[in-house]
Protein backbone atom coordinates (compact mmCIF):
# COMPACT_ATOMS: atom_id res chain seq x y z
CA UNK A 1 75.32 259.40 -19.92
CA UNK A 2 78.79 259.36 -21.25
CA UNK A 3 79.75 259.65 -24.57
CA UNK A 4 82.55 260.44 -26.62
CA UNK A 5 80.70 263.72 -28.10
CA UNK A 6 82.81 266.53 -27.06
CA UNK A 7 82.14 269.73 -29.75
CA UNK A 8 78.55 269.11 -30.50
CA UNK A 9 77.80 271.91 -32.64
CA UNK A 10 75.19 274.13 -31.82
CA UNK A 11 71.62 273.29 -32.71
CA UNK A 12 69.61 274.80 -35.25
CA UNK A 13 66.23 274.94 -35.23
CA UNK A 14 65.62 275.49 -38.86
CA UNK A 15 66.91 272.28 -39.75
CA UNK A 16 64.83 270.15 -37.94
CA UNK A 17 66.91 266.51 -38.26
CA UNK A 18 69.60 265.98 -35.93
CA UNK A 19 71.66 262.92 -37.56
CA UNK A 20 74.04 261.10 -35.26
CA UNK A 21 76.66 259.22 -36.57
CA UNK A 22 78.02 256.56 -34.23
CA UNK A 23 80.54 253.61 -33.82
CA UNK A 24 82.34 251.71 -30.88
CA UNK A 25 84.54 249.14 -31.09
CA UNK A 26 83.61 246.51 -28.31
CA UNK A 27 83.45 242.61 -27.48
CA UNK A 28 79.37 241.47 -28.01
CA UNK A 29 78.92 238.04 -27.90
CA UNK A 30 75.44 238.33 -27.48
CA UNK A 31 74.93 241.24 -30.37
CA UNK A 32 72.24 239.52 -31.73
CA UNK A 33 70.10 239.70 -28.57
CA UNK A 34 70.43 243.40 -28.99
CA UNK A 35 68.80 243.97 -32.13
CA UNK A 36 65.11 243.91 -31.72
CA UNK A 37 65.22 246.32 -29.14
CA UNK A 38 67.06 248.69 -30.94
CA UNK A 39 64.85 248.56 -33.59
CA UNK A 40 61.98 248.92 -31.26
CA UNK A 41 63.28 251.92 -30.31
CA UNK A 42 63.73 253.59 -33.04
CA UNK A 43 60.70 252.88 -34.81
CA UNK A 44 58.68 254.41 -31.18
CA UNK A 45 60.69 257.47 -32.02
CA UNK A 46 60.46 258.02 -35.86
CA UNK A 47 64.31 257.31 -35.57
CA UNK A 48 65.58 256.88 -39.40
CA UNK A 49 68.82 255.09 -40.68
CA UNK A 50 70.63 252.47 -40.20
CA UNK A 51 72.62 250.83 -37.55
CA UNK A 52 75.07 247.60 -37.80
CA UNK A 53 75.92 245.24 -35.01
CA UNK A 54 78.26 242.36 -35.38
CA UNK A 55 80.58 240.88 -32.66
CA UNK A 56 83.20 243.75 -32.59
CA UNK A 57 80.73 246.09 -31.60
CA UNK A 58 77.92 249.01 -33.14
CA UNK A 59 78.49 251.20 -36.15
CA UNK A 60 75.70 253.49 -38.50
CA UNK A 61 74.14 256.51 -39.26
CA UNK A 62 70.60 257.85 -37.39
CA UNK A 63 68.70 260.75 -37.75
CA UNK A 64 65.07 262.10 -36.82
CA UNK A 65 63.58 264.61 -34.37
CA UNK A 66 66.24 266.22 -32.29
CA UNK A 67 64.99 264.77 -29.11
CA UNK A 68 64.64 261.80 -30.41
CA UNK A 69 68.24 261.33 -31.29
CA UNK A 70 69.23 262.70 -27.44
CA UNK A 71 66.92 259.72 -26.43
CA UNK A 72 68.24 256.65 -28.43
CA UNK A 73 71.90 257.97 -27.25
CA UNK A 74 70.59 258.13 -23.49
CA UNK A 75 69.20 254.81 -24.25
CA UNK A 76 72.31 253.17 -25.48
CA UNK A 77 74.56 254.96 -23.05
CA UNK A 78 72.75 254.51 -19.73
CA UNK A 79 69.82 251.28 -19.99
CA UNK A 80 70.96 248.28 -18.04
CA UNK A 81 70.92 246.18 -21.52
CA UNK A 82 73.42 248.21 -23.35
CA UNK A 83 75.13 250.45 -20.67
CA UNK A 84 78.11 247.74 -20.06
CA UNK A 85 79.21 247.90 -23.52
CA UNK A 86 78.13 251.28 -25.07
CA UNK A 87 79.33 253.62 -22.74
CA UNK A 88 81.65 256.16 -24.25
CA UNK A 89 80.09 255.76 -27.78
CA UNK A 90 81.97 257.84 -30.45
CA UNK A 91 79.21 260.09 -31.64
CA UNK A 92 78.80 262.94 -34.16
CA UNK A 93 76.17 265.51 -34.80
CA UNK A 94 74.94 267.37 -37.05
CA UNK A 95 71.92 268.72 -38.58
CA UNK A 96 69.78 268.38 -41.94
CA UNK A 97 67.15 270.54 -43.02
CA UNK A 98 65.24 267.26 -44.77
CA UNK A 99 64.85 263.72 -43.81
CA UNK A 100 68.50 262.36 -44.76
CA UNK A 101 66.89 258.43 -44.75
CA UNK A 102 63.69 256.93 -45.15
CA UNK A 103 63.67 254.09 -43.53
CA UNK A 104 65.61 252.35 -40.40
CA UNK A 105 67.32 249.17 -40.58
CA UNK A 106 69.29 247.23 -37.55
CA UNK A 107 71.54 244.74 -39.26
CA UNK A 108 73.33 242.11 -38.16
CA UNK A 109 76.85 241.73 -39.84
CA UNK A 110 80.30 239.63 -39.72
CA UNK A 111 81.89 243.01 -39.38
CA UNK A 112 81.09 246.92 -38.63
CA UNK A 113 83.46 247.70 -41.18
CA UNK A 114 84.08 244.93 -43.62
CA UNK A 115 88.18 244.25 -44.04
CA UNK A 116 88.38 241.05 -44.13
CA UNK A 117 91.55 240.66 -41.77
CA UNK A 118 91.54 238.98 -38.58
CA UNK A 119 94.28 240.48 -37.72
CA UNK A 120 92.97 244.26 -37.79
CA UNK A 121 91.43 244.22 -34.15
CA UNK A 122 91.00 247.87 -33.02
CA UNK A 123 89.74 245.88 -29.76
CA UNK A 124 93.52 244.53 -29.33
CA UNK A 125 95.55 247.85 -31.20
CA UNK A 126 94.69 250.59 -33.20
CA UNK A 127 96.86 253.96 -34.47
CA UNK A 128 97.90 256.78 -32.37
CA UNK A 129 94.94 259.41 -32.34
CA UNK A 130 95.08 263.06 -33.55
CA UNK A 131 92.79 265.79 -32.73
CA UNK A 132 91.51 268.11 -35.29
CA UNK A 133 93.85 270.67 -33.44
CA UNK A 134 96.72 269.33 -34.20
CA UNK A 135 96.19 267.75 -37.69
CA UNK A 136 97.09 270.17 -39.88
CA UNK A 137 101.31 269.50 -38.23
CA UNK A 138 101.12 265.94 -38.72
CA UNK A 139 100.30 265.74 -42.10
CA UNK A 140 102.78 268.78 -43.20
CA UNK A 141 105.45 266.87 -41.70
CA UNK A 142 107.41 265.94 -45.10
CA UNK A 143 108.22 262.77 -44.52
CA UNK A 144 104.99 261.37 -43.25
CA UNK A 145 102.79 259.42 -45.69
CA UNK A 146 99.24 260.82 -45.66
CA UNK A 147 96.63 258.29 -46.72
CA UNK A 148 92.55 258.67 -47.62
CA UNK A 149 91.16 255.52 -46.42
CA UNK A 150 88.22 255.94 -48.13
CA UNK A 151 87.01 254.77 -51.48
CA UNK A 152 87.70 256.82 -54.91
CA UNK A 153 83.99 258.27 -55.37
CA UNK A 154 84.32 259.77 -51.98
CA UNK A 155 87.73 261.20 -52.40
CA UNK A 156 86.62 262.58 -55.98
CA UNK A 157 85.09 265.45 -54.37
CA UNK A 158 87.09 266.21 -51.08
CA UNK A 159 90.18 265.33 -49.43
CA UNK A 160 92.90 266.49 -47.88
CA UNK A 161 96.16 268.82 -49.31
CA UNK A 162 98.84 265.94 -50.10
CA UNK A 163 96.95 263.10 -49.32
CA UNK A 164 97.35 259.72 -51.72
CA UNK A 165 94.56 257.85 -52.84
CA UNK A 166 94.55 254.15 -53.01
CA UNK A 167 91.34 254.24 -55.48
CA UNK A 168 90.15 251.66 -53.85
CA UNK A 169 86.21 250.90 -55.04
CA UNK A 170 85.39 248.74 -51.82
CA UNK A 171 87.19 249.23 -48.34
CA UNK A 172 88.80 245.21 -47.96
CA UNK A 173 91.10 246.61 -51.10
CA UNK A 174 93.04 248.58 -48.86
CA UNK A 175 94.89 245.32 -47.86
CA UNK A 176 96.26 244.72 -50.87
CA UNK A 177 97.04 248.80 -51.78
CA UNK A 178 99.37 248.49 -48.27
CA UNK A 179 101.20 245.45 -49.84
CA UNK A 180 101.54 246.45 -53.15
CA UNK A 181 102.43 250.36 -52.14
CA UNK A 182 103.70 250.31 -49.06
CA UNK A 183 106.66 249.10 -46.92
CA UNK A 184 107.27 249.29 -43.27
CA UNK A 185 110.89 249.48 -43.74
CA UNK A 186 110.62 252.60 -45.88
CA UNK A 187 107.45 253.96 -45.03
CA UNK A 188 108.03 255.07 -41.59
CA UNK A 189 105.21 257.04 -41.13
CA UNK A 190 101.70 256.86 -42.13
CA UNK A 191 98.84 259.41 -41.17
CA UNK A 192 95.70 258.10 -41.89
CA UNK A 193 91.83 259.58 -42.27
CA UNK A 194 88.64 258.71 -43.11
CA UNK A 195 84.62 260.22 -42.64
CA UNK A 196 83.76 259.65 -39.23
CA UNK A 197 87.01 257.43 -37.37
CA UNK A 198 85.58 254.06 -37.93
CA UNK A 199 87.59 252.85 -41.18
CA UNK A 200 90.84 254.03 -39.40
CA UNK A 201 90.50 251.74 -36.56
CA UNK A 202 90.73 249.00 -38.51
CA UNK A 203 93.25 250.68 -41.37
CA UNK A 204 95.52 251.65 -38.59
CA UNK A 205 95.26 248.42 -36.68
CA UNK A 206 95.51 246.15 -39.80
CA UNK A 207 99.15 248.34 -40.34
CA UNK A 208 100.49 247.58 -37.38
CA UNK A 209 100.07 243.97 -37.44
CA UNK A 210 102.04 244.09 -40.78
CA UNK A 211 104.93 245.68 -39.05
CA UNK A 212 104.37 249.48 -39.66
CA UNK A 213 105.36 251.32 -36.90
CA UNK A 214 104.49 255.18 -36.54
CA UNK A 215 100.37 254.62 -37.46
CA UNK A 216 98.25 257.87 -36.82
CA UNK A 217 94.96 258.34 -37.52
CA UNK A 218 92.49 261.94 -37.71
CA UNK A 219 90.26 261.65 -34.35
CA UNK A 220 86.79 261.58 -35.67
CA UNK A 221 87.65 261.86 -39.03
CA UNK A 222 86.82 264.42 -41.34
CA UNK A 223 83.42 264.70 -39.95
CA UNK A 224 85.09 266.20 -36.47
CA UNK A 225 87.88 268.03 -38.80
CA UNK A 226 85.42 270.05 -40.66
CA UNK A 227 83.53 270.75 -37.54
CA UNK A 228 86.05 272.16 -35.40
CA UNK A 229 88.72 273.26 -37.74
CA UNK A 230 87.85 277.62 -38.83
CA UNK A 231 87.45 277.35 -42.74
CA UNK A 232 90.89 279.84 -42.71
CA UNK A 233 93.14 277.41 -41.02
CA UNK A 234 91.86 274.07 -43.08
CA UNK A 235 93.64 271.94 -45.16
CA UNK A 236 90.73 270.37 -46.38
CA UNK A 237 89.59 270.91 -50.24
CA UNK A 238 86.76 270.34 -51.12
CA UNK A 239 83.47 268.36 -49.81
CA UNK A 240 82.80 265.65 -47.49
CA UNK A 241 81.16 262.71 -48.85
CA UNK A 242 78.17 261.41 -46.41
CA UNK A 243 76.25 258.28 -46.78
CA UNK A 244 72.70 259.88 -46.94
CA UNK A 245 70.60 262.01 -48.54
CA UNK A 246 72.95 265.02 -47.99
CA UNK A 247 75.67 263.56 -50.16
CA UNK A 248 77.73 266.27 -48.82
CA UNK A 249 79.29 268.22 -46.42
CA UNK A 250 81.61 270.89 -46.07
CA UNK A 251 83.11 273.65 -43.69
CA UNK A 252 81.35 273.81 -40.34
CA UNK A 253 79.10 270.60 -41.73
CA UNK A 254 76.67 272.60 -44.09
CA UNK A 255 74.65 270.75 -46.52
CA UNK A 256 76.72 271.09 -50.15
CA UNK A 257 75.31 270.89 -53.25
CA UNK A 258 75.51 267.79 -55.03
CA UNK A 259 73.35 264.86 -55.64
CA UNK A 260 73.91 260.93 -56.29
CA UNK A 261 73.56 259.38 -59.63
CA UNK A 262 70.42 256.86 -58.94
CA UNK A 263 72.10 254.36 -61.40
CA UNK A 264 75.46 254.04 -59.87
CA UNK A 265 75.66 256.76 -56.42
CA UNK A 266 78.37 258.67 -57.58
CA UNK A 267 78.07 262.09 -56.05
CA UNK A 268 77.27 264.56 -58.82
CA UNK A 269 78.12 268.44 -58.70
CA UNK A 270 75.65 271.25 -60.91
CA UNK A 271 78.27 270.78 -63.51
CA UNK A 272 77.97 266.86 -63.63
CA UNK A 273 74.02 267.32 -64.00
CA UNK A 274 74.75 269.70 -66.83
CA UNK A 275 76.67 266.66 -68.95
CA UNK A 276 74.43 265.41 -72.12
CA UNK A 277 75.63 262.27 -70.77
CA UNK A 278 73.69 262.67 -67.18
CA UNK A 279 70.32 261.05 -67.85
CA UNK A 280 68.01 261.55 -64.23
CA UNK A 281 68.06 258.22 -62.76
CA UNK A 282 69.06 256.22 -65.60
CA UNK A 283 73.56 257.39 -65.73
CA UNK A 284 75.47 259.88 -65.19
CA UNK A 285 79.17 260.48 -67.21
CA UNK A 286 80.67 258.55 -64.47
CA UNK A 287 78.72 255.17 -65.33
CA UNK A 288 77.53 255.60 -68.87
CA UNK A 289 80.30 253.09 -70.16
CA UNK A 290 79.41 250.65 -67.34
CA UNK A 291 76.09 249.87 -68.14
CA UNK A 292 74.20 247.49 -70.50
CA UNK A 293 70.85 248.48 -72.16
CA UNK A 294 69.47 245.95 -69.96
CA UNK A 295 70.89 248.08 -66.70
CA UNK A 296 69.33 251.63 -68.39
CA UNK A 297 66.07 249.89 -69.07
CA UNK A 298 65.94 248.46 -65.37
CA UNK A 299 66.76 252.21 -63.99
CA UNK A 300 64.58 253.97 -66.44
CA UNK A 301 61.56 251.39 -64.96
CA UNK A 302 62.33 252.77 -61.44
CA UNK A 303 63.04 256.54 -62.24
CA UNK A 304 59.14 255.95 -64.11
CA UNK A 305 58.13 254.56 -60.74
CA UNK A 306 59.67 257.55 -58.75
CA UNK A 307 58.14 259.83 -61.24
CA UNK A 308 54.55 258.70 -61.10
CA UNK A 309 54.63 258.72 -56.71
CA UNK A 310 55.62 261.79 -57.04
CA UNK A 311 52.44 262.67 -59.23
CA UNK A 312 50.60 260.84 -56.73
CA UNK A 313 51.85 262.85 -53.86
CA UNK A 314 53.39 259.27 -52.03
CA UNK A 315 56.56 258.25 -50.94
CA UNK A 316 58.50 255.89 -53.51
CA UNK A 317 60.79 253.86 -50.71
CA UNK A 318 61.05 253.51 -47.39
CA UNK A 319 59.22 253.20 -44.53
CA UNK A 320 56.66 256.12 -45.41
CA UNK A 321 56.27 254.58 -48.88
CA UNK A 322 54.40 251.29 -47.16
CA UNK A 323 51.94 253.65 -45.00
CA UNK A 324 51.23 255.27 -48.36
CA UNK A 325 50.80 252.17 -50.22
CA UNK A 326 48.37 251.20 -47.55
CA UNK A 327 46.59 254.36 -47.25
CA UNK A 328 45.78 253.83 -51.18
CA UNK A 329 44.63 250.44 -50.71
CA UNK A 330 42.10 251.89 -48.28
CA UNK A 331 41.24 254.37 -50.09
CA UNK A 332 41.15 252.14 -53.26
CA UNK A 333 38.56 250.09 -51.11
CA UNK A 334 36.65 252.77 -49.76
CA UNK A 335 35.88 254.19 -53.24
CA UNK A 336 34.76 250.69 -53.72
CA UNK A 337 32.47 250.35 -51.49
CA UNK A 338 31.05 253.75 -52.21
CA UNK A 339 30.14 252.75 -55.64
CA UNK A 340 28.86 249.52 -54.59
């Protein structure tokens, strides 16, 4: 097997998820062929998350049963079906203490990591990589131009010393940030970073077909930065946004503590919860102004919902919350019958 998984951190037992987040960039004319399989897989090994596949290759986040996750990356990397084209996968670990998804989806999709530019083909050009090592120089150079790909609710709780923030609220509005912000004749050079690599493919490769010349981007994103780089020598502040149940990460990958708003997904610290506008489930400060009363009577119906599963001891989503659903059919029926 050969992936692109150098500096797996160690495992720990006590957390018993190991979540794998993935991507490669690669030519699959056939990606929909590749799906069910995949799936297959994952549901045979209680494998949680969710994977994307479009015609410029694999993306998403996995986690379940340490083993588990060694097997589906064994699977990908070595089985005749898949070996071709997702051999040296870009993969990082790490390690939850708690299911970080409930359910797993394979999706098929236009794009891994929705642009919306043609002409940002990471399978054609892409950025010069950095290593974590050697981050911390490029970005202190004072005349390079450090950028957060990422969107403003992620950068809102972490990101680097110096870097600019487009505030962009969806990733295809970086296009228009570079042409309103930025100029290749003046901007010389541009170091670029996101979570896990993926967005900077296609960041730094959209760039450099728009004429911008120096284009560097943070090998395996913050996600690789936090894991190799000692806390002392970091020029990260902050947390790392994740997209599951974690919400956050920070030094050396620990869990942090925050939580999502389940009205709008902004990540929310102790303080945040602690606002008389935070309602559980229903807003949070961030989204109180953006909702109608038909919005907080839609939430406050499914934070009623969540509340009474968790009365009932079942799952409220996922794929758990079907086999409980089921299970209280049954026993619905079988209580039934009993009385009959």
């Amino acid at each position: 097997m050969t992936t692109n998984a150098s500096h797996q951190p160690a495992e720990n037992t006590s957390r018993n998820y190991k979540v794998a987040a993935l991507y490669k960039f690669v030519a699959l004319d056939d990606f929909q062929d590749l799906q069910q399989p995949i799936l297959a897989f994952c549901k045979a090994y209680d494998i949680k998350g969710t994977l994307l596949l479009a015609q410029e290759g694999i993306n998403g986040t996995i986690a379940g049963p340490h083993e588990a996750i060694d097997n589906l990356i064994a699977y990908l990397s070595t089985d005749p079906m898949f070996e071709k084209c997702f051999q040296d996968l870009d993969v990082k670990f790490s390690f939850a203490s708690t299911p970080p998804f409930l359910r797993i989806r394979v999706r098929l999709k236009k794009e891994i990591v929705t642009l919306k530019a043609p002409e940002a083909s990471p399978t054609r050009q892409v950025g010069t990589y950095v290593d974590s090592e050697d981050w911390n120089t490029i970005i202190s150079d004072p005349e390079m131009v450090v950028l957060d790909t990422r969107n403003d609710y992620e950068v809102s709780i972490g990101t680097f010393e110096g870097a600019i923030d487009p505030k962009t609220t969806t990733f295809t509005e970086f296009k228009d940030f570079v042409s309103e912000n930025l100029n290749p004749d003046t901007h010389k050079k541009v170091a670029m970073f996101c979570t896990g690599g993926i967005r900077c493919e296609k960041a730094s490769s959209y760039m450099l077909a728009h004429g911008f010349d120096q284009v560097y981007h943070l090998k395996g994103g913050i996600l690789k930065y936090l894991e190799t780089i000692p806390e002392d020598n970091s020029l990260w502040q902050g947390d790392c946004f994740v997209f599951d149940e974690r919400v956050a990460v920070g030094a050396g990958l620990k869990e942090g503590g925050y939580t999502q708003c389940h009205a709008c997904r902004h990540p929310l610290s102790a303080n945040d919860r602690e606002s008389p506008d935070f309602i559980q489930g229903i807003q949070c400060s961030f989204c109180k102004d953006k909702k109608t009363e038909a919005d907080r009577k839609r939430a406050a119906s499914r934070q009623r919902q969540i509340e009474l599963a968790k009365q009932r001891g079942i799952t409220h989503i996922g794929d758990q919350a079907n086999d409980d659903a089921n299970r209280m059919r049954e026993e619905k029926l079988m209580r039934k019958f009993s009385q009959a």
